[in-house]
C-alpha atoms as a PDB file:
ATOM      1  CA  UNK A   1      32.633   1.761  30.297  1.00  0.00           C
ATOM      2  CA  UNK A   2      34.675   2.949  32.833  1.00  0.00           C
ATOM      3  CA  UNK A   3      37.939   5.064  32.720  1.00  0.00           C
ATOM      4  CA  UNK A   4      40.601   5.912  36.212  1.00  0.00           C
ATOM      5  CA  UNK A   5      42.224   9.219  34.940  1.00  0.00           C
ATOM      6  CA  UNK A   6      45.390   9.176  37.635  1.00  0.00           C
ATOM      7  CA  UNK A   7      46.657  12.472  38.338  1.00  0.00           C
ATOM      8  CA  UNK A   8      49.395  13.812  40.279  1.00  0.00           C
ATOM      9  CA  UNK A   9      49.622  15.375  43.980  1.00  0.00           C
ATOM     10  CA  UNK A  10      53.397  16.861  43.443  1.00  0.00           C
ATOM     11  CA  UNK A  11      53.285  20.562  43.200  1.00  0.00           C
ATOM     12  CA  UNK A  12      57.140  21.639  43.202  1.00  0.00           C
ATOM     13  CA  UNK A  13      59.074  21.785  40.594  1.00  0.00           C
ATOM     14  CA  UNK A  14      62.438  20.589  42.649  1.00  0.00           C
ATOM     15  CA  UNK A  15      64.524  23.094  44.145  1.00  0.00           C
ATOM     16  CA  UNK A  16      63.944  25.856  41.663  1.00  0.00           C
ATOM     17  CA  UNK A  17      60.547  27.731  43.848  1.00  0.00           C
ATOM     18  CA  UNK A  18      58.457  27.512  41.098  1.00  0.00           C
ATOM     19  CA  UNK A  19      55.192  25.182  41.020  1.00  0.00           C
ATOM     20  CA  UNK A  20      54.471  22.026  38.733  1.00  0.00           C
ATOM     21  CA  UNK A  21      51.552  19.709  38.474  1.00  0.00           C
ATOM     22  CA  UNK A  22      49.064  18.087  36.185  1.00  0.00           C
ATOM     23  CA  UNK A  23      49.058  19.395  32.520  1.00  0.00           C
ATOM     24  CA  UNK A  24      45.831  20.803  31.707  1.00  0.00           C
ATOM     25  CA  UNK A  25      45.348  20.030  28.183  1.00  0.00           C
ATOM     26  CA  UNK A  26      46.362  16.099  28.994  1.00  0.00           C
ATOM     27  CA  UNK A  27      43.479  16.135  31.191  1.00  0.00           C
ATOM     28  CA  UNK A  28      41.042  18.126  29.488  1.00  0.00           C
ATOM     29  CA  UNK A  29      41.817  16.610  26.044  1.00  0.00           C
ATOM     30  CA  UNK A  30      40.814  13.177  27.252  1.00  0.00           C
ATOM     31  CA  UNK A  31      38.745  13.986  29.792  1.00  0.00           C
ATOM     32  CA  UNK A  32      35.849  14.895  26.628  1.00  0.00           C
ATOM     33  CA  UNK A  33      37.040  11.906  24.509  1.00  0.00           C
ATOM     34  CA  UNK A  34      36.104   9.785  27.302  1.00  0.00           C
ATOM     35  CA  UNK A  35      32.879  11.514  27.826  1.00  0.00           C
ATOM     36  CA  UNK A  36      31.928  11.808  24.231  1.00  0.00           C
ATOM     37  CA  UNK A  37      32.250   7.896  24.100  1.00  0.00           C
ATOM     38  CA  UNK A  38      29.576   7.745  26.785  1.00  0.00           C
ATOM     39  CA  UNK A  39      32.043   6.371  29.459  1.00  0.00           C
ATOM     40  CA  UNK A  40      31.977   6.987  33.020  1.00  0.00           C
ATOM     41  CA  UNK A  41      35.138   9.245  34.302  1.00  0.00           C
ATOM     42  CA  UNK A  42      36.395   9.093  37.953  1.00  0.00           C
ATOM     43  CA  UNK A  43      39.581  10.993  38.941  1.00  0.00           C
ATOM     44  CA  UNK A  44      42.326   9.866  41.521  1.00  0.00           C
ATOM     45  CA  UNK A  45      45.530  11.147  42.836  1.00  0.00           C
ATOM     46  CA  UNK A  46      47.959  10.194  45.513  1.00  0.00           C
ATOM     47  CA  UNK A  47      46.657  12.322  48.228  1.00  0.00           C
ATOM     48  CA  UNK A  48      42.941  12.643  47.099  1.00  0.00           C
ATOM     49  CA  UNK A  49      41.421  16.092  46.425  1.00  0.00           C
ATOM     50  CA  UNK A  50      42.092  18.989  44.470  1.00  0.00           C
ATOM     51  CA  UNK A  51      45.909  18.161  42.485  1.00  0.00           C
ATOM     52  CA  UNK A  52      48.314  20.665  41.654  1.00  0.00           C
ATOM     53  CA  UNK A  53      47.839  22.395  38.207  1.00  0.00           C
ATOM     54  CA  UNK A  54      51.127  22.671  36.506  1.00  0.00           C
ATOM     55  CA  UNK A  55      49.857  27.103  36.200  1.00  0.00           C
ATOM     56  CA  UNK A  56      52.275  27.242  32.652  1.00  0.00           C
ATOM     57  CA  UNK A  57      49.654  24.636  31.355  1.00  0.00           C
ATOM     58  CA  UNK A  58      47.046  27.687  31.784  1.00  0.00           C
ATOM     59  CA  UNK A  59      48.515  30.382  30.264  1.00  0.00           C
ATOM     60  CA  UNK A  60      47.334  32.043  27.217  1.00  0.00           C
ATOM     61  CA  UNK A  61      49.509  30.391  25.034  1.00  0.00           C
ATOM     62  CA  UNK A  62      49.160  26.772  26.084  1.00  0.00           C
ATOM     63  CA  UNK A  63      45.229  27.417  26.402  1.00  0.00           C
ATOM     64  CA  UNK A  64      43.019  25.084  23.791  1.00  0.00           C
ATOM     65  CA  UNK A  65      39.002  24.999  23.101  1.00  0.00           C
ATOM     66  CA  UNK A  66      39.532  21.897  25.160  1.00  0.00           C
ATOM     67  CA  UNK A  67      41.155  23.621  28.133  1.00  0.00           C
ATOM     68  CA  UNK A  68      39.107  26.267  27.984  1.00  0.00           C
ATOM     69  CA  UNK A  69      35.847  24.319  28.098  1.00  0.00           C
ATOM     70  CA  UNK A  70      36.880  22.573  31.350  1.00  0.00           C
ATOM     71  CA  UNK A  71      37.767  25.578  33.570  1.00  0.00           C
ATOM     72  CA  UNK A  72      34.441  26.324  32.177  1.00  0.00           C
ATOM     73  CA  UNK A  73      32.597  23.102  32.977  1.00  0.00           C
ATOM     74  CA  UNK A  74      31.393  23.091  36.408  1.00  0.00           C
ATOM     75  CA  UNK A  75      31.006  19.091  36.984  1.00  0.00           C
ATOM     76  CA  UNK A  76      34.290  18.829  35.384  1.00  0.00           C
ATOM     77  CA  UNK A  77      35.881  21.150  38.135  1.00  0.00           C
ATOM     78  CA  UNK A  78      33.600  19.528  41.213  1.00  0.00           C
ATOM     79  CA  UNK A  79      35.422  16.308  39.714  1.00  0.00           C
ATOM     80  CA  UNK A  80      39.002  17.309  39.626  1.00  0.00           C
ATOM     81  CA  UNK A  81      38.387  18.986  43.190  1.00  0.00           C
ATOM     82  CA  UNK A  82      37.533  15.762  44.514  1.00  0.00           C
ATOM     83  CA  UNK A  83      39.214  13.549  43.178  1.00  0.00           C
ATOM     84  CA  UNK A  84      39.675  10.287  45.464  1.00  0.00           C
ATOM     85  CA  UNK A  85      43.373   8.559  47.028  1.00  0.00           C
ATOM     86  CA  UNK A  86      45.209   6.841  44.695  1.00  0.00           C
ATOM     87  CA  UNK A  87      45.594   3.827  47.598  1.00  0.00           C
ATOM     88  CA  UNK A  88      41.674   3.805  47.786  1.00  0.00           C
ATOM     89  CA  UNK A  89      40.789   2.361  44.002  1.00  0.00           C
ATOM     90  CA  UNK A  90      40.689  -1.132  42.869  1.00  0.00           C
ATOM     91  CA  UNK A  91      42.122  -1.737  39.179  1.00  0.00           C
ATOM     92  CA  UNK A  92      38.819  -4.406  39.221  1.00  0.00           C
ATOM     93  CA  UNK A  93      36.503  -1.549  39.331  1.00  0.00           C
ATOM     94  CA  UNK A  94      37.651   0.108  36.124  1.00  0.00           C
ATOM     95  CA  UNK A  95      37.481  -0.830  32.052  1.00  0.00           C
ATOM     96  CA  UNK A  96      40.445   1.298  31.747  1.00  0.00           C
ATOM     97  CA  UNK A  97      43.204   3.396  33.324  1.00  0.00           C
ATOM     98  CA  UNK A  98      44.457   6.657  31.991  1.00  0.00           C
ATOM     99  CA  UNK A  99      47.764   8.746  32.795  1.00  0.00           C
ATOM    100  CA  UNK A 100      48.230  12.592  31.638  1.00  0.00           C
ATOM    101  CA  UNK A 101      51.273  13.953  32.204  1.00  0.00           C
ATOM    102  CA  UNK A 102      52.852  17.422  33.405  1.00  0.00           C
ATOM    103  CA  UNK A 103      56.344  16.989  35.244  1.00  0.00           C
ATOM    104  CA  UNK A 104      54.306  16.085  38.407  1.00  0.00           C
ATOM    105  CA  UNK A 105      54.439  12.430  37.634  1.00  0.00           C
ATOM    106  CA  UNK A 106      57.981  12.387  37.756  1.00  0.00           C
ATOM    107  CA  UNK A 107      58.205  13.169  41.553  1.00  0.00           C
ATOM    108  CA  UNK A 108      55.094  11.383  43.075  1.00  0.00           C
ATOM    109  CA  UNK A 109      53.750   8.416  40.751  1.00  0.00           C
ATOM    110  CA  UNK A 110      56.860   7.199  39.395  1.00  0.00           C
ATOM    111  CA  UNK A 111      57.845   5.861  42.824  1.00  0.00           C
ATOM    112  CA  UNK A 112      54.205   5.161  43.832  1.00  0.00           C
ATOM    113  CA  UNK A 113      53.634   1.108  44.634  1.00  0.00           C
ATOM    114  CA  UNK A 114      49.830   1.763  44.640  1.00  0.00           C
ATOM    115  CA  UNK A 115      50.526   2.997  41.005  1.00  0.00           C
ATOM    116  CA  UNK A 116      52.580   0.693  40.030  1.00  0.00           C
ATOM    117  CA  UNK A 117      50.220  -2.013  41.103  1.00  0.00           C
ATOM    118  CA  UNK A 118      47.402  -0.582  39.526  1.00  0.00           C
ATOM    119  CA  UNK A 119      49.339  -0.372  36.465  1.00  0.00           C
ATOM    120  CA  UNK A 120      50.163  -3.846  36.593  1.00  0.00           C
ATOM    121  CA  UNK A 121      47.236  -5.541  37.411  1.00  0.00           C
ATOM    122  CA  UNK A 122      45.270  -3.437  34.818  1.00  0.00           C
ATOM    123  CA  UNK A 123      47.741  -4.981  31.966  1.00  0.00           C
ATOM    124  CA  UNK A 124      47.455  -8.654  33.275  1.00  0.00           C
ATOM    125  CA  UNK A 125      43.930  -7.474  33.684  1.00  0.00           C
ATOM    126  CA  UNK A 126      43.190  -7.574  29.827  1.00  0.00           C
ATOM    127  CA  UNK A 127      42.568  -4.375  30.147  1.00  0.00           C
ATOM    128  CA  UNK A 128      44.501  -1.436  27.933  1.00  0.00           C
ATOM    129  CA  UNK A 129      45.880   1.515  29.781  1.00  0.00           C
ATOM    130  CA  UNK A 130      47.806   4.944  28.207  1.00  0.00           C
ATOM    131  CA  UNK A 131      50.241   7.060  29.705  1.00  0.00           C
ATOM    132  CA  UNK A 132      50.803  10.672  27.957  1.00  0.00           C
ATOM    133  CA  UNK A 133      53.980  12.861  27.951  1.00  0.00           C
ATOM    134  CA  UNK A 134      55.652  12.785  31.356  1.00  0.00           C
ATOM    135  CA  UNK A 135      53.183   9.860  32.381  1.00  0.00           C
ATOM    136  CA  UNK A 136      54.997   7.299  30.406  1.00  0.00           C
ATOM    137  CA  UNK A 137      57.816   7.830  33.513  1.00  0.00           C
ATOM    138  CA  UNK A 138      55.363   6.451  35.622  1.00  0.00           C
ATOM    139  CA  UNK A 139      56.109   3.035  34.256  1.00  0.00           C
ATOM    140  CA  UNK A 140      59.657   3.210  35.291  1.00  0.00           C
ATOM    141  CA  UNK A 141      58.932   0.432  38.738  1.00  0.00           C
ATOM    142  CA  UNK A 142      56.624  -1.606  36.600  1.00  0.00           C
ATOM    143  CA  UNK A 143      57.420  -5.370  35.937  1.00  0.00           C
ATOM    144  CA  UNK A 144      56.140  -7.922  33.847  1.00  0.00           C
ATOM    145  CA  UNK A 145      54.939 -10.841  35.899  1.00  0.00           C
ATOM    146  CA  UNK A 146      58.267 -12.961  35.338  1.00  0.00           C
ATOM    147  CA  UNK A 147      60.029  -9.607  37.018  1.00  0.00           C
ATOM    148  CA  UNK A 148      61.575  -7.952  33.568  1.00  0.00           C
ATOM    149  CA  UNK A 149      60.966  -4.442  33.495  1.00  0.00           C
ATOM    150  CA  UNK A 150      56.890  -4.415  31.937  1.00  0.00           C
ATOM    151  CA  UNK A 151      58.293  -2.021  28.817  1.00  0.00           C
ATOM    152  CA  UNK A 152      61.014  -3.993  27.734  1.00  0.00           C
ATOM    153  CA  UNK A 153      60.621  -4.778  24.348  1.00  0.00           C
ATOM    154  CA  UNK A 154      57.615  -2.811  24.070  1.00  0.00           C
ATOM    155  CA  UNK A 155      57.322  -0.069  21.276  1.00  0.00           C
ATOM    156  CA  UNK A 156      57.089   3.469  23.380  1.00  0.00           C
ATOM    157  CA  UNK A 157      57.233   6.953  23.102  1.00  0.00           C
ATOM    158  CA  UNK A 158      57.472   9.509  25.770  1.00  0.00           C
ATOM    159  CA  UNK A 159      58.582  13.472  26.478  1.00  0.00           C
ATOM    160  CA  UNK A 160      61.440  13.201  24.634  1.00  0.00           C
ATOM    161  CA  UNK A 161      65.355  14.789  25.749  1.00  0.00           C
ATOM    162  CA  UNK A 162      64.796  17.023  23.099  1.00  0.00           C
ATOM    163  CA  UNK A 163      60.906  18.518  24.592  1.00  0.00           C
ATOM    164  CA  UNK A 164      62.872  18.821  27.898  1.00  0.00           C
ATOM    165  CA  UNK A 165      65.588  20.498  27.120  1.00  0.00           C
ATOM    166  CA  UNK A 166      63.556  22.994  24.535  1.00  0.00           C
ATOM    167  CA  UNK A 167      61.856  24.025  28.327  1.00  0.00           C
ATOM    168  CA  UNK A 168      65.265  23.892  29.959  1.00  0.00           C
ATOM    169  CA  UNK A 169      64.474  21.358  32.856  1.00  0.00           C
ATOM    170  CA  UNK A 170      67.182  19.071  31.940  1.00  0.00           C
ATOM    171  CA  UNK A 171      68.904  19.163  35.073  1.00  0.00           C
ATOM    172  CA  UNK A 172      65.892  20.055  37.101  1.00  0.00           C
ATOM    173  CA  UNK A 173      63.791  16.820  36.305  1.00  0.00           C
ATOM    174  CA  UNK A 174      64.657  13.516  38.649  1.00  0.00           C
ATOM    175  CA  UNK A 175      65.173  11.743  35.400  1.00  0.00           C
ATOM    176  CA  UNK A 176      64.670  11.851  31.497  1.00  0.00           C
ATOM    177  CA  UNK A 177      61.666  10.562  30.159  1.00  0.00           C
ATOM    178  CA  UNK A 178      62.883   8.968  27.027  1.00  0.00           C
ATOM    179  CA  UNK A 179      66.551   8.510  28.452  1.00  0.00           C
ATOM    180  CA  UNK A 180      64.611   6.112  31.526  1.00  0.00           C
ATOM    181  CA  UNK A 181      61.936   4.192  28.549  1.00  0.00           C
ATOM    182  CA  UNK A 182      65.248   3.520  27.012  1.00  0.00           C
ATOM    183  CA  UNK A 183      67.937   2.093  30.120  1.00  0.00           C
ATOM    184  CA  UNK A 184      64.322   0.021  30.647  1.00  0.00           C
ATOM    185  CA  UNK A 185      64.751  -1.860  27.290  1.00  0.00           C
ATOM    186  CA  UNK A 186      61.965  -0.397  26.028  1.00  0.00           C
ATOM    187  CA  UNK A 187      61.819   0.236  21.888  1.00  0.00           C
ATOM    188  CA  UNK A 188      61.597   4.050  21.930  1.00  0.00           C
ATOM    189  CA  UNK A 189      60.311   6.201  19.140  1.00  0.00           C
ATOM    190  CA  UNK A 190      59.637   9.924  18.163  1.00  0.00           C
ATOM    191  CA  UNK A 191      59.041  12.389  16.162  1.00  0.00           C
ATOM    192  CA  UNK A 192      59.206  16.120  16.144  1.00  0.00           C
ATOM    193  CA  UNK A 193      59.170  18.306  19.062  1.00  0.00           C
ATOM    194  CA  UNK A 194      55.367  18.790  20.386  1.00  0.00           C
ATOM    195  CA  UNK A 195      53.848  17.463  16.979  1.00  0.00           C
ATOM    196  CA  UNK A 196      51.238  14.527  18.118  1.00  0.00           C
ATOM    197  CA  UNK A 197      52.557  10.254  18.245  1.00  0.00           C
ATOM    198  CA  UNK A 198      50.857   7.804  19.587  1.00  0.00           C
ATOM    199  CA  UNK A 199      52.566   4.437  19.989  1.00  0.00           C
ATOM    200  CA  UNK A 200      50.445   1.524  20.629  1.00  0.00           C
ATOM    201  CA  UNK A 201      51.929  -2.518  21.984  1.00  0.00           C
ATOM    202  CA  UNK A 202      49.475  -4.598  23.026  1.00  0.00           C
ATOM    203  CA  UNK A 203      47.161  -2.715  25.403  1.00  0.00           C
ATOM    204  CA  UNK A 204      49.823  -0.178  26.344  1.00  0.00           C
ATOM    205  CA  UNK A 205      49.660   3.345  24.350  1.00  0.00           C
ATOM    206  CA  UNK A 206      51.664   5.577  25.091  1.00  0.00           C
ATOM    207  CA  UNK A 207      51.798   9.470  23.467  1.00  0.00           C
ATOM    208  CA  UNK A 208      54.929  11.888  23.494  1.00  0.00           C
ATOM    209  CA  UNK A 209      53.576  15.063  24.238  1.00  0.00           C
ATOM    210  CA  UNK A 210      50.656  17.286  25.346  1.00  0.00           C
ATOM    211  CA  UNK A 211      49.509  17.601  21.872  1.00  0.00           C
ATOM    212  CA  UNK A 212      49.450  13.631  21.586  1.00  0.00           C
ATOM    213  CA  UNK A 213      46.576  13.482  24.919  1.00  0.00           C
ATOM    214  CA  UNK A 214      43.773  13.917  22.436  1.00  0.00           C
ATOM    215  CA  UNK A 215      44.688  11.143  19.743  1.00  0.00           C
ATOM    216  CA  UNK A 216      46.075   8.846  22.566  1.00  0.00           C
ATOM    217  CA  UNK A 217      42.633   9.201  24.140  1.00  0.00           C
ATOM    218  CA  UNK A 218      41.015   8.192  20.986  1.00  0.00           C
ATOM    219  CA  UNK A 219      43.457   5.831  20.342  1.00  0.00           C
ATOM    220  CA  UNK A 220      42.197   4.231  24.205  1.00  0.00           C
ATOM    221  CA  UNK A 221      38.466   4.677  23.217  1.00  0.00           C
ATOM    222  CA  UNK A 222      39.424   2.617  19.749  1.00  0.00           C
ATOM    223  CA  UNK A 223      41.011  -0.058  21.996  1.00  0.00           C
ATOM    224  CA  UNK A 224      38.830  -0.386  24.256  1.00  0.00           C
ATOM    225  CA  UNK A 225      35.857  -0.813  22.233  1.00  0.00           C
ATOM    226  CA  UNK A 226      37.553  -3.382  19.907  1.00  0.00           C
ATOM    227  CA  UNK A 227      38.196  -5.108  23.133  1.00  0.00           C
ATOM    228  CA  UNK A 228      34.662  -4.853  23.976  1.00  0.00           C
ATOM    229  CA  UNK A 229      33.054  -6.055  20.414  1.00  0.00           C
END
């Protein structure tokens, strides 16, 4: 098997001066679930190479085992260094697409056709895809063949208004994670602040927070292989 983990390419966090990016542990997290499974793992972004690292994800506090074991892994880091354009992969070449999260996403891939199409034509694909966090945002130009937005009436979960405003980017975000799933028609759910949910429709899962990365990766890996059988 083979999983696309898309990443970002936005590094600022809009007009504050401060730096965004890619959430670590929604990368790392994954990243070994997918390899533990025995599946191949390529990395892509919008503009190819190294993406930005959102630098709250790595401090102390925010560090896992996880985390902590990629920084340390050196084929991991070659990876995520070159990672290949976004505009360059073929949803055909891939079992399965993957999304972390990080504010990032909410600047670059949620307006990204490439993404979008990807996203699309993995779904009509067969093929299951998840979205973590912030990532879920990226589904915000996604349509369902017949042109309805693709989450409407899908069970989904996302950062919720809540996560956001507990960091205080409210009004520095380009839009509300669980505020957009909603005005989309999709069936949003929750639970508490940064405890892990995974929400699963079809072969969409989608997980609310960076704590939820892990058990929507397994959640992918489960799919997947049922899929497979």
């Amino acid at each position: 098997m083979k999983v696309l983990i898309v990443l970002t390419s936005h590094d600022e966090l809009g007009d504050t001066g401060r730096k965004t990016g890619f959430w670590l542990e929604e990368l790392a997290a994954p990243y070994y679930r997918f390899k533990e499974a025995g599946w191949e793992v390529a990395l892509a972004s919008p503009k190819g190479g190294r993406p930005p690292l959102d630098p709250k994800s790595n401090e102390p506090g925010f560090q896992t085992e996880q985390t902590r074991r990629f920084e340390a892994d050196a084929e991991a880091t070659a990876a995520l260094s070159n990672t290949v354009r976004l505009d360059s992969v073929s949803a055909d070449d891939f079992d399965t697409v993957f999304y972390p999260g990080g504010h990032g996403p909410l600047w670059d891939l949620a307006e990204d056709a490439h993404s979008a199409r990807l996203i699309e034509t993995t779904l009509r694909s067969g093929k299951p895809l998840a979205v973590v966090c912030h990532a879920p945002g990226v589904l915000r130009h996604t349509v369902n063949e017949d042109g309805t937005p693709l989450v409407q009436g899908k069970r989904v979960t996302g950062f919720a208004n809540s996560e956001e405003e507990a960091v205080a980017l409210t009004e520095i975000v380009p839009f509300l994670v669980e505020d957009e799933l909603k005005r989309l028609g999709g069936v949003y759910s929750k639970i508490g602040d940064w405890e892990p949910y995974v929400v699963q429709d079809g072969l969409l899962i989608t997980g609310q927070n960076p704590a939820s990365s892990g058990p929507a990766a397994d959640a992918l890996v489960e799919l997947v292989d049922k899929i497979g059988a």
